[in-house]
C-alpha atoms as a PDB file:
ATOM      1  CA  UNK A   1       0.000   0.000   0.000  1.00  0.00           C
ATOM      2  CA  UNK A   2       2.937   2.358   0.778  1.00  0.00           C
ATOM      3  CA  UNK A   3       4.124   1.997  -2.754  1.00  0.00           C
ATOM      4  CA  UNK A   4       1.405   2.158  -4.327  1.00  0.00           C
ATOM      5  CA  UNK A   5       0.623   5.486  -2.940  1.00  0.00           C
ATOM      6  CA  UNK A   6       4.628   6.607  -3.654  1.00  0.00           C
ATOM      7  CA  UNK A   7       3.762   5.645  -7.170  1.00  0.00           C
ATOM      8  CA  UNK A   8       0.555   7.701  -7.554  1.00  0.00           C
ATOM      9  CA  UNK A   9       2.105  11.089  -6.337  1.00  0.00           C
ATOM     10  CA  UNK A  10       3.773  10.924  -9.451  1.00  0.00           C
ATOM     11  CA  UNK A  11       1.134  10.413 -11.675  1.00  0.00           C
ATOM     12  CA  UNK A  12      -0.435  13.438 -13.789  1.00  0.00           C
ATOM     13  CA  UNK A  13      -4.246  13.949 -13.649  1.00  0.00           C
ATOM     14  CA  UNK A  14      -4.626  11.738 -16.627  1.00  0.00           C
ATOM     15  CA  UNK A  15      -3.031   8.748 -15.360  1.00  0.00           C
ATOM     16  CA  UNK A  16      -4.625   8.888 -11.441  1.00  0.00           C
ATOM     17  CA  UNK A  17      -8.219   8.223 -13.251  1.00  0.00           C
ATOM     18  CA  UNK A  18      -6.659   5.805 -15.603  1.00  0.00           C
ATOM     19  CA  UNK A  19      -7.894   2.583 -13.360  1.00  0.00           C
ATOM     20  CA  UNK A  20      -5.990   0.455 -16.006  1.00  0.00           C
ATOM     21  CA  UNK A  21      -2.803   1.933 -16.062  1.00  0.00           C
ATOM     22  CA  UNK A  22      -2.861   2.035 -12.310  1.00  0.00           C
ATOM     23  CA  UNK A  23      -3.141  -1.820 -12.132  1.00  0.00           C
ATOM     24  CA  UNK A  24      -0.642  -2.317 -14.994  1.00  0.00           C
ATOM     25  CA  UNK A  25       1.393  -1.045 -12.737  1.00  0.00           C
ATOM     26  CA  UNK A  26       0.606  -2.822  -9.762  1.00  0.00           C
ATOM     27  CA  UNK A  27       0.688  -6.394 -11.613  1.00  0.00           C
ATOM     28  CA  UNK A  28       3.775  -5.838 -13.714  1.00  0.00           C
ATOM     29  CA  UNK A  29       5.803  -8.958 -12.416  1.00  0.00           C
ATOM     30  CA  UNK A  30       9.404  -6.986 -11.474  1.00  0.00           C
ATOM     31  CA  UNK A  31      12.081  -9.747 -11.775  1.00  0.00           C
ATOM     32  CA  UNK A  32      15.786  -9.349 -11.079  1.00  0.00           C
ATOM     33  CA  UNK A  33      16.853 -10.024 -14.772  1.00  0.00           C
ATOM     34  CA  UNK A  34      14.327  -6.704 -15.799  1.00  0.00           C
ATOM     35  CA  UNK A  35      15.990  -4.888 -12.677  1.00  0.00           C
ATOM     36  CA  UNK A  36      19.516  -6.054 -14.255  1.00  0.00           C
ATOM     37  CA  UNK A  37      18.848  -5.573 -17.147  1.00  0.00           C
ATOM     38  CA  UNK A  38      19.189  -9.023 -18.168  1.00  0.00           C
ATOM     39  CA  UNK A  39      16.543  -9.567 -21.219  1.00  0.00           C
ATOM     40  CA  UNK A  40      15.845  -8.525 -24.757  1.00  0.00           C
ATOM     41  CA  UNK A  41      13.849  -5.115 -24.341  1.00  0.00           C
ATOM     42  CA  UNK A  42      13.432  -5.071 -28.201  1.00  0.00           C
ATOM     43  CA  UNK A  43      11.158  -8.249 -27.634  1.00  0.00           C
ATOM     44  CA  UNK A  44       9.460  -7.365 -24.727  1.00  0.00           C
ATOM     45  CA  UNK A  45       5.604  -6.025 -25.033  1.00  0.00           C
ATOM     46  CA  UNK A  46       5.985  -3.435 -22.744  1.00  0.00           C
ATOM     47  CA  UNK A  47       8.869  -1.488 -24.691  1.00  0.00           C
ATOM     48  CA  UNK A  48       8.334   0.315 -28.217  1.00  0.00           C
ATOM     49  CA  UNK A  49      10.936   1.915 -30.537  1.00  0.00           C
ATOM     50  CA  UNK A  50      10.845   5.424 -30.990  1.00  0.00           C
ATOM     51  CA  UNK A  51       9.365   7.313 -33.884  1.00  0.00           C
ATOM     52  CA  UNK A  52      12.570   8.978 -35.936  1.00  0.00           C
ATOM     53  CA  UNK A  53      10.158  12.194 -35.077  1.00  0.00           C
ATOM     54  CA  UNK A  54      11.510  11.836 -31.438  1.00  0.00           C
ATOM     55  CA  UNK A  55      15.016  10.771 -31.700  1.00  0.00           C
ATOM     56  CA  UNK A  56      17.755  10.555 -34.657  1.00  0.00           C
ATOM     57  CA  UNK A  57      18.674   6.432 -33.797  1.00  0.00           C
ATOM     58  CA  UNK A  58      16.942   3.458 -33.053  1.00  0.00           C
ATOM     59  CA  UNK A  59      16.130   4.243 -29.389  1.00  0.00           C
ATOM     60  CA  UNK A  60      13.297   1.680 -27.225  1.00  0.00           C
ATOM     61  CA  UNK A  61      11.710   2.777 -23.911  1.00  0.00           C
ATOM     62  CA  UNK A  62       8.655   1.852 -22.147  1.00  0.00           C
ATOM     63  CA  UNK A  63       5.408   2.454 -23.684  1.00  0.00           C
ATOM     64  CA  UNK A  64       3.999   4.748 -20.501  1.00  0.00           C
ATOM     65  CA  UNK A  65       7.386   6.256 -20.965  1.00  0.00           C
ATOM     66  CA  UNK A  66       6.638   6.940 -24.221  1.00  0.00           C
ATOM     67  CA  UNK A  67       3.287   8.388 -24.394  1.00  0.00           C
ATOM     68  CA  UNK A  68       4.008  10.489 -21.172  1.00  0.00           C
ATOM     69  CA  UNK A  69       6.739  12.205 -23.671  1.00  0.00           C
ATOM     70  CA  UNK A  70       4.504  12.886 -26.615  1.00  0.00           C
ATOM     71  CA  UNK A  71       2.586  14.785 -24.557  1.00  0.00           C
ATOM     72  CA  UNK A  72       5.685  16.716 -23.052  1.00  0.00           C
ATOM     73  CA  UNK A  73       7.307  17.107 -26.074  1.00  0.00           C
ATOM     74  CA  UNK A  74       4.297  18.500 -27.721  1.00  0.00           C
ATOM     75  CA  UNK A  75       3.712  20.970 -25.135  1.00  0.00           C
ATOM     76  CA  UNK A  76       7.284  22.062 -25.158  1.00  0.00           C
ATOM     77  CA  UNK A  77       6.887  22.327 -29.003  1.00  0.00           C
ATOM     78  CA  UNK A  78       4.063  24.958 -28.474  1.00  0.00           C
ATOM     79  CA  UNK A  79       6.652  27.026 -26.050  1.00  0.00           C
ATOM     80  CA  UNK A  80       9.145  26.687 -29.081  1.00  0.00           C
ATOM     81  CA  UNK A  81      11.178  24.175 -27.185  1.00  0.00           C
ATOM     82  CA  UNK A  82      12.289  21.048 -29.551  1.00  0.00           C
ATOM     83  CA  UNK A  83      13.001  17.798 -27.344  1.00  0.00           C
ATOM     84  CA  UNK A  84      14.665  14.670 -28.839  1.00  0.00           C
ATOM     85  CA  UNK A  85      15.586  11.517 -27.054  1.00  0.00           C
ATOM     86  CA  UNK A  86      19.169  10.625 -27.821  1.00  0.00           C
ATOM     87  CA  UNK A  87      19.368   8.239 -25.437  1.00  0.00           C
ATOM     88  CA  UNK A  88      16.687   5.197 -23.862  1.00  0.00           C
ATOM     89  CA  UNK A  89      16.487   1.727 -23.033  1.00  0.00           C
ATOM     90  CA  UNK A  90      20.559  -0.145 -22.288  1.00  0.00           C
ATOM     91  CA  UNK A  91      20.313  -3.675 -21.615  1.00  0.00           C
ATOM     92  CA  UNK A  92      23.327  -5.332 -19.268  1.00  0.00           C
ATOM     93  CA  UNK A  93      25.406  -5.842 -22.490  1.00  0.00           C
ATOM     94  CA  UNK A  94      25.154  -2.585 -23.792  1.00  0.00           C
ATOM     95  CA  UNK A  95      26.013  -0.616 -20.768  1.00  0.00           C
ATOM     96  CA  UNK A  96      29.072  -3.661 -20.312  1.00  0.00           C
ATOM     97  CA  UNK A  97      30.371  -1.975 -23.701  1.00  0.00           C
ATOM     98  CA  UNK A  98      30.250   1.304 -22.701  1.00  0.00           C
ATOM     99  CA  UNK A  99      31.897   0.825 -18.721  1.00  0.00           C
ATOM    100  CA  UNK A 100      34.480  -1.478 -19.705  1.00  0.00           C
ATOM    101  CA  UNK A 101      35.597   0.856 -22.796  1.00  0.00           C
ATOM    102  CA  UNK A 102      35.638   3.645 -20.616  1.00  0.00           C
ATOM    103  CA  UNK A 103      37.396   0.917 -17.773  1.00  0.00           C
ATOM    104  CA  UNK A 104      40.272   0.758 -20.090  1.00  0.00           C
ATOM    105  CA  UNK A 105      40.711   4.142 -20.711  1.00  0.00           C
ATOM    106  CA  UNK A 106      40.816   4.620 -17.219  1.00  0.00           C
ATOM    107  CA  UNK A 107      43.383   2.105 -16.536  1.00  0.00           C
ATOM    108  CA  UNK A 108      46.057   3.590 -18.464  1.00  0.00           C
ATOM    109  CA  UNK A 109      46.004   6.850 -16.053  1.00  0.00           C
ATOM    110  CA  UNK A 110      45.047   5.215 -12.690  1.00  0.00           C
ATOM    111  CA  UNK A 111      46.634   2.239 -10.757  1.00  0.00           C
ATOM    112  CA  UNK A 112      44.083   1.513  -8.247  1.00  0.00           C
ATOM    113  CA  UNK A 113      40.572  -0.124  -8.800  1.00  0.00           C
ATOM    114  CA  UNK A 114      38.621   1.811  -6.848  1.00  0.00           C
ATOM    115  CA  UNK A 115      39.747   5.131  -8.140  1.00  0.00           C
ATOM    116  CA  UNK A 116      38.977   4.110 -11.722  1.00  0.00           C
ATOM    117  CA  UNK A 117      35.625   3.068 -10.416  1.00  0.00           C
ATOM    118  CA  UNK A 118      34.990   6.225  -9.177  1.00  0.00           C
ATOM    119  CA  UNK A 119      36.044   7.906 -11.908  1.00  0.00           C
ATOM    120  CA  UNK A 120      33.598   6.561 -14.506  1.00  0.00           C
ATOM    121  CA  UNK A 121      30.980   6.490 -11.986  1.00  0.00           C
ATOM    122  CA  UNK A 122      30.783  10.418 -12.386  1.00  0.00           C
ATOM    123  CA  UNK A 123      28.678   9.795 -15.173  1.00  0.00           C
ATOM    124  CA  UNK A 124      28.523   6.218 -16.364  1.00  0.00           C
ATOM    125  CA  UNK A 125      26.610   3.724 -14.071  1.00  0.00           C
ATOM    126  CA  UNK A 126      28.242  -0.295 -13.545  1.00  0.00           C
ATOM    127  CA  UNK A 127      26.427  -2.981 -15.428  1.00  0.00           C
ATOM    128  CA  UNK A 128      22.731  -4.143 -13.744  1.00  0.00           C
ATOM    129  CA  UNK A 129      22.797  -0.919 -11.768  1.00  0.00           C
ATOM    130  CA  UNK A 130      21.791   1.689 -14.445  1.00  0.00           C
ATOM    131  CA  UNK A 131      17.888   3.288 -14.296  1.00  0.00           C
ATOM    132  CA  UNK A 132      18.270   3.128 -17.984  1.00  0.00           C
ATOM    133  CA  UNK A 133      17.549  -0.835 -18.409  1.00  0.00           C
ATOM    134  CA  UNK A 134      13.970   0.059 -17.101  1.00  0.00           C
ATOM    135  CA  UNK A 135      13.279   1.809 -19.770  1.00  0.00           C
ATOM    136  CA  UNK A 136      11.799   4.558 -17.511  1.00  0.00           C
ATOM    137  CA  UNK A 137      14.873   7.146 -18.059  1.00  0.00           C
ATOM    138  CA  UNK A 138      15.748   9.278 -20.805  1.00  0.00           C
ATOM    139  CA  UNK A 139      18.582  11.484 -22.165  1.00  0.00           C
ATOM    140  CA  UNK A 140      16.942  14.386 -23.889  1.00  0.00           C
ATOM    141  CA  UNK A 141      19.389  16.499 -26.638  1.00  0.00           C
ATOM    142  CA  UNK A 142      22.367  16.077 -25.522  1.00  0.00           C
ATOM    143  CA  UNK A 143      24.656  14.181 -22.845  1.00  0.00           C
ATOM    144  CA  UNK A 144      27.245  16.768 -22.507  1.00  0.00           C
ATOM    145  CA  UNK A 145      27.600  19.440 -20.045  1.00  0.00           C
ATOM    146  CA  UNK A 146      28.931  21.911 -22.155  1.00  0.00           C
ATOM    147  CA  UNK A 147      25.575  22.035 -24.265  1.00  0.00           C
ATOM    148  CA  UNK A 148      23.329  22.627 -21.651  1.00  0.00           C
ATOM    149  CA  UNK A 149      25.561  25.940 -20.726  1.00  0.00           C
ATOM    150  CA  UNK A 150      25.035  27.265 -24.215  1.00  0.00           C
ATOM    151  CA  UNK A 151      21.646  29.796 -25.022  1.00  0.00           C
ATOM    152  CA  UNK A 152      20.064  26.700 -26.883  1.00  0.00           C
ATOM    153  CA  UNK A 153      20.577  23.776 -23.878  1.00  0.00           C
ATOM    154  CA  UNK A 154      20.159  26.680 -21.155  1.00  0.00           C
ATOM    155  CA  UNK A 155      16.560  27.171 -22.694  1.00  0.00           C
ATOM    156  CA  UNK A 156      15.907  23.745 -22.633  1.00  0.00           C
ATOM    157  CA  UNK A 157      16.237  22.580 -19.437  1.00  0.00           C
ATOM    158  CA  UNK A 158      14.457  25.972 -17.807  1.00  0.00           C
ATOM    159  CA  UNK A 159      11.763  24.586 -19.830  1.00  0.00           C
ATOM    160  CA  UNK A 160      12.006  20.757 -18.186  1.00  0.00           C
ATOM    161  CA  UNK A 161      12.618  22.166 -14.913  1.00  0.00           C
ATOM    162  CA  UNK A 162       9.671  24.174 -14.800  1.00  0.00           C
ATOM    163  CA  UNK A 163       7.391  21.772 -16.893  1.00  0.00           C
ATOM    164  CA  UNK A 164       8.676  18.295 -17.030  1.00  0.00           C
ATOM    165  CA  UNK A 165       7.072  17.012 -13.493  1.00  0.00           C
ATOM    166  CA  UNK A 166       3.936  18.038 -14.922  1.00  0.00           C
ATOM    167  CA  UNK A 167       4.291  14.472 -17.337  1.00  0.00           C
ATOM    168  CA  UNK A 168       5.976  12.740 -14.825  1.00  0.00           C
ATOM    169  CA  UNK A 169       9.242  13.318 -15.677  1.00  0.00           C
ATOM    170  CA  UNK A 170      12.055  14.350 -13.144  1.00  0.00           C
ATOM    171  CA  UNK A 171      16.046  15.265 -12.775  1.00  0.00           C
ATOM    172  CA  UNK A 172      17.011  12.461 -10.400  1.00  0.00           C
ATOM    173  CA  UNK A 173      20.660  13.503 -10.613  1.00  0.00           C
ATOM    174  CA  UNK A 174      20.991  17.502  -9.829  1.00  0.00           C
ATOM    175  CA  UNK A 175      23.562  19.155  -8.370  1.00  0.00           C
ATOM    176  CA  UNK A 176      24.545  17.575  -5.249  1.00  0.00           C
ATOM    177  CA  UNK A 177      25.662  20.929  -3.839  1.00  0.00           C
ATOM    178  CA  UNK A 178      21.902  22.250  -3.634  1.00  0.00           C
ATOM    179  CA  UNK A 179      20.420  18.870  -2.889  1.00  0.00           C
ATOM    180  CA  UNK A 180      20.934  15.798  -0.628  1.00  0.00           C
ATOM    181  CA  UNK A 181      22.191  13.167  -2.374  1.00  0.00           C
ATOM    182  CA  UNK A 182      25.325  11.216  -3.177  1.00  0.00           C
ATOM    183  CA  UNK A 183      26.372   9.143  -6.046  1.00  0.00           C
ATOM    184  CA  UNK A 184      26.780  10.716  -9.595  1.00  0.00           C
ATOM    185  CA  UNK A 185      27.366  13.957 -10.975  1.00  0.00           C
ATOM    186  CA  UNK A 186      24.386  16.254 -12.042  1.00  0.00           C
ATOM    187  CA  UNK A 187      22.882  15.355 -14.969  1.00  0.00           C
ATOM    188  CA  UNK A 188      20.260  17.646 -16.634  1.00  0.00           C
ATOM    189  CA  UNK A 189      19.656  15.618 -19.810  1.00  0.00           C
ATOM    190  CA  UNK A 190      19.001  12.867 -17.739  1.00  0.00           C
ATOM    191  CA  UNK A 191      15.023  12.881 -16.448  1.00  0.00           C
ATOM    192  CA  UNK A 192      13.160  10.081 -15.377  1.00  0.00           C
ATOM    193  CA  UNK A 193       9.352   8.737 -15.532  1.00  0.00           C
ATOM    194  CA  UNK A 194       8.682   8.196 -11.905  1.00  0.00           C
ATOM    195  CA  UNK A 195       5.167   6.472 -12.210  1.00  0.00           C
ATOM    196  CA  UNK A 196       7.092   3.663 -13.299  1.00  0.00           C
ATOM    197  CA  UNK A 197      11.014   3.919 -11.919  1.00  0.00           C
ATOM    198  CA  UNK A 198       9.517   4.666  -8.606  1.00  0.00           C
ATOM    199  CA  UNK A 199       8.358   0.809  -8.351  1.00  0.00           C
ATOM    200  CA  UNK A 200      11.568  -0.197  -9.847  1.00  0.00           C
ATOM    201  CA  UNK A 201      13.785   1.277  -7.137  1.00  0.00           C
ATOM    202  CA  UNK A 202      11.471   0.272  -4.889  1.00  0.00           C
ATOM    203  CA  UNK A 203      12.125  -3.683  -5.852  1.00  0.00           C
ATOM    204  CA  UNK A 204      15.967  -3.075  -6.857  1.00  0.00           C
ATOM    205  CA  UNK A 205      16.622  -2.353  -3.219  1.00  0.00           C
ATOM    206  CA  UNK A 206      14.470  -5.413  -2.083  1.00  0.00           C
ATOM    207  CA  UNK A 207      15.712  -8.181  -4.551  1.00  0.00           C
ATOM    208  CA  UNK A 208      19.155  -7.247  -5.367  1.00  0.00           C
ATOM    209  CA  UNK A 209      22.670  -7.439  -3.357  1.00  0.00           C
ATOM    210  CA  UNK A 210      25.923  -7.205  -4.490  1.00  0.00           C
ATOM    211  CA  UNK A 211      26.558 -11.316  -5.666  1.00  0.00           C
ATOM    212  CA  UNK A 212      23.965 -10.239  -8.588  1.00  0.00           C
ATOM    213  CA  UNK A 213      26.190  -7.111  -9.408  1.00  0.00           C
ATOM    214  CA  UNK A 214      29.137  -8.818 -11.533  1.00  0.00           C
ATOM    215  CA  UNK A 215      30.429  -9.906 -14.682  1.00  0.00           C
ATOM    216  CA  UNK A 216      32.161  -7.195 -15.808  1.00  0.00           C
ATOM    217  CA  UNK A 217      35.641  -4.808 -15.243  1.00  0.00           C
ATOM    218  CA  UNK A 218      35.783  -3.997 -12.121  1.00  0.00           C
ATOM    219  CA  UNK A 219      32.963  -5.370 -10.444  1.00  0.00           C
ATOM    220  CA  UNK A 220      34.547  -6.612  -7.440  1.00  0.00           C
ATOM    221  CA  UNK A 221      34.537  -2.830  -6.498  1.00  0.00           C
ATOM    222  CA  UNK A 222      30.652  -2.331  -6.430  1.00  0.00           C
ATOM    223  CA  UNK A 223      30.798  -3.454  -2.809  1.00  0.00           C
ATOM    224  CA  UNK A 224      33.808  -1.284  -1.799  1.00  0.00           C
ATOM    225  CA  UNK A 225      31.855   1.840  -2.713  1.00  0.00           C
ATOM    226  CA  UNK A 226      28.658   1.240  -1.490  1.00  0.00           C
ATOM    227  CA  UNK A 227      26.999   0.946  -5.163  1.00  0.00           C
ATOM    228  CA  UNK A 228      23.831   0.419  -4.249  1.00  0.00           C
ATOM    229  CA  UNK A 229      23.292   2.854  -1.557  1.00  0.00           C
ATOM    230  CA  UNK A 230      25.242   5.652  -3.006  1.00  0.00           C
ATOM    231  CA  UNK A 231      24.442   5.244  -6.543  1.00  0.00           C
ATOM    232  CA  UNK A 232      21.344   3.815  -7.441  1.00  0.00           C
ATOM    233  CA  UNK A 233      19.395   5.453  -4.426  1.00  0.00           C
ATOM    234  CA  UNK A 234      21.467   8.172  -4.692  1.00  0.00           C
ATOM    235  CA  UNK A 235      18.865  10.510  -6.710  1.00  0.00           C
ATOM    236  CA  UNK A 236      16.776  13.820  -5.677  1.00  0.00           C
ATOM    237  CA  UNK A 237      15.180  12.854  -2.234  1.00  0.00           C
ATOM    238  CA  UNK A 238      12.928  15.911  -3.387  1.00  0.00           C
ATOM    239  CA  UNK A 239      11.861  13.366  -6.465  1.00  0.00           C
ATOM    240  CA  UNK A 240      12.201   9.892  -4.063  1.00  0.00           C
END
């Protein structure tokens, strides 16, 4: 019951009288492969690829997901505000490629483990504990800081800041000077769909420990740091 009432105070107007989507919700079976990221999202019913409209690559997320940014993006588009997705969905694989390319980067500057750990963990998340295999979290324009300080990216996220929680969307990574969190670096292309993440945190912190957090560079360090705790529940507490 506690959940379930976390998960509505993120719903929009729309969705709270939307009986069915409510109980979708509820009944969604949450395994620890999904949490992992550990199955074929292309294949799974509850994911759809992204019109070209939206994003400039093959991108998947969750349908809710989905539909919940039509109707941001549209209203943005009315303000003059264009939002892509350049980023979705990242099975276990996919974000293996990316951490262990940036793991041997890494290596060649740093000795220790722990301190190339922390290092990509600025801004990369370890394999099976990224938001992004839920298909719940987004990168919108652009994953560089230096974008969002430019006229174009500074206009975009006043816009999301001031708008996106009205479609469920939120900055789960902002600057951990202002806000009370630890973990990564502030993001602001980064914004998730809380309706449905909100669950999946909720069951990541019940049904995983750090034996399923492995198979990749460097994993033997999750522990060490506190992954779990620091990183994955490290987001907003304003947006928890």
């Amino acid at each position: 019951m506690i959940v379930l009432v976390f998960l509505l105070s993120f719903l929009n107007p729309f969705e709270k009288t939307n009986n069915y989507f409510v109980q979708q919700i509820i009944q969604t079976e949450v395994t620890k492969e999904f949490l992992l990221g550990k199955f074929d999202y292309k294949k799974d019913n509850r994911f759809v690829l992204i019109d070209r409209k939206w994003s400039s690559k093959d991108i998947y997320v969750q349908k809710q997901t989905y539909k919940a940014f039509i109707k941001m993006a549209d209203a943005a588009k009315k303000d003059g505000v264009n939002l892509k997705i350049v980023s979705g969905t990242r099975s276990f694989k996919e974000q293996k490629v990316i951490w262990e390319k940036k793991w041997k980067l890494n290596e060649k500057k740093h000795n220790e483990q722990t301190e190339i750990t922390l290092n990509i963990l600025k801004f990369s998340s370890m394999p099976g504990s990224s938001r992004h295999h839920w298909g719940t979290d987004i990168d919108i324009n652009s994953v560089e800081e230096e974008y969002f300080e430019k006229e174009e990216g500074k206009k975009i996220y006043k816009w999301l800041f001031k708008n996106a929680p009205k479609y469920g969307f939120h900055q789960v990574y902002t600057n951990k000077n202002l806000t009370n969190r630890e973990g990564y670096e502030e993001e602001k292309w980064h914004w998730s769909y809380m309706a449905l993440s909100g669950l999946y945190l909720e069951s990541y912190i019940k049904k995983i420990n750090y034996s399923d957090i492995t198979g990749f560079l460097g994993s033997e360090t999750a522990k060490d740091i506190d992954i779990i705790k620091k990183y994955v529940q490290g987001i907003d507490k304003l947006k928890n």
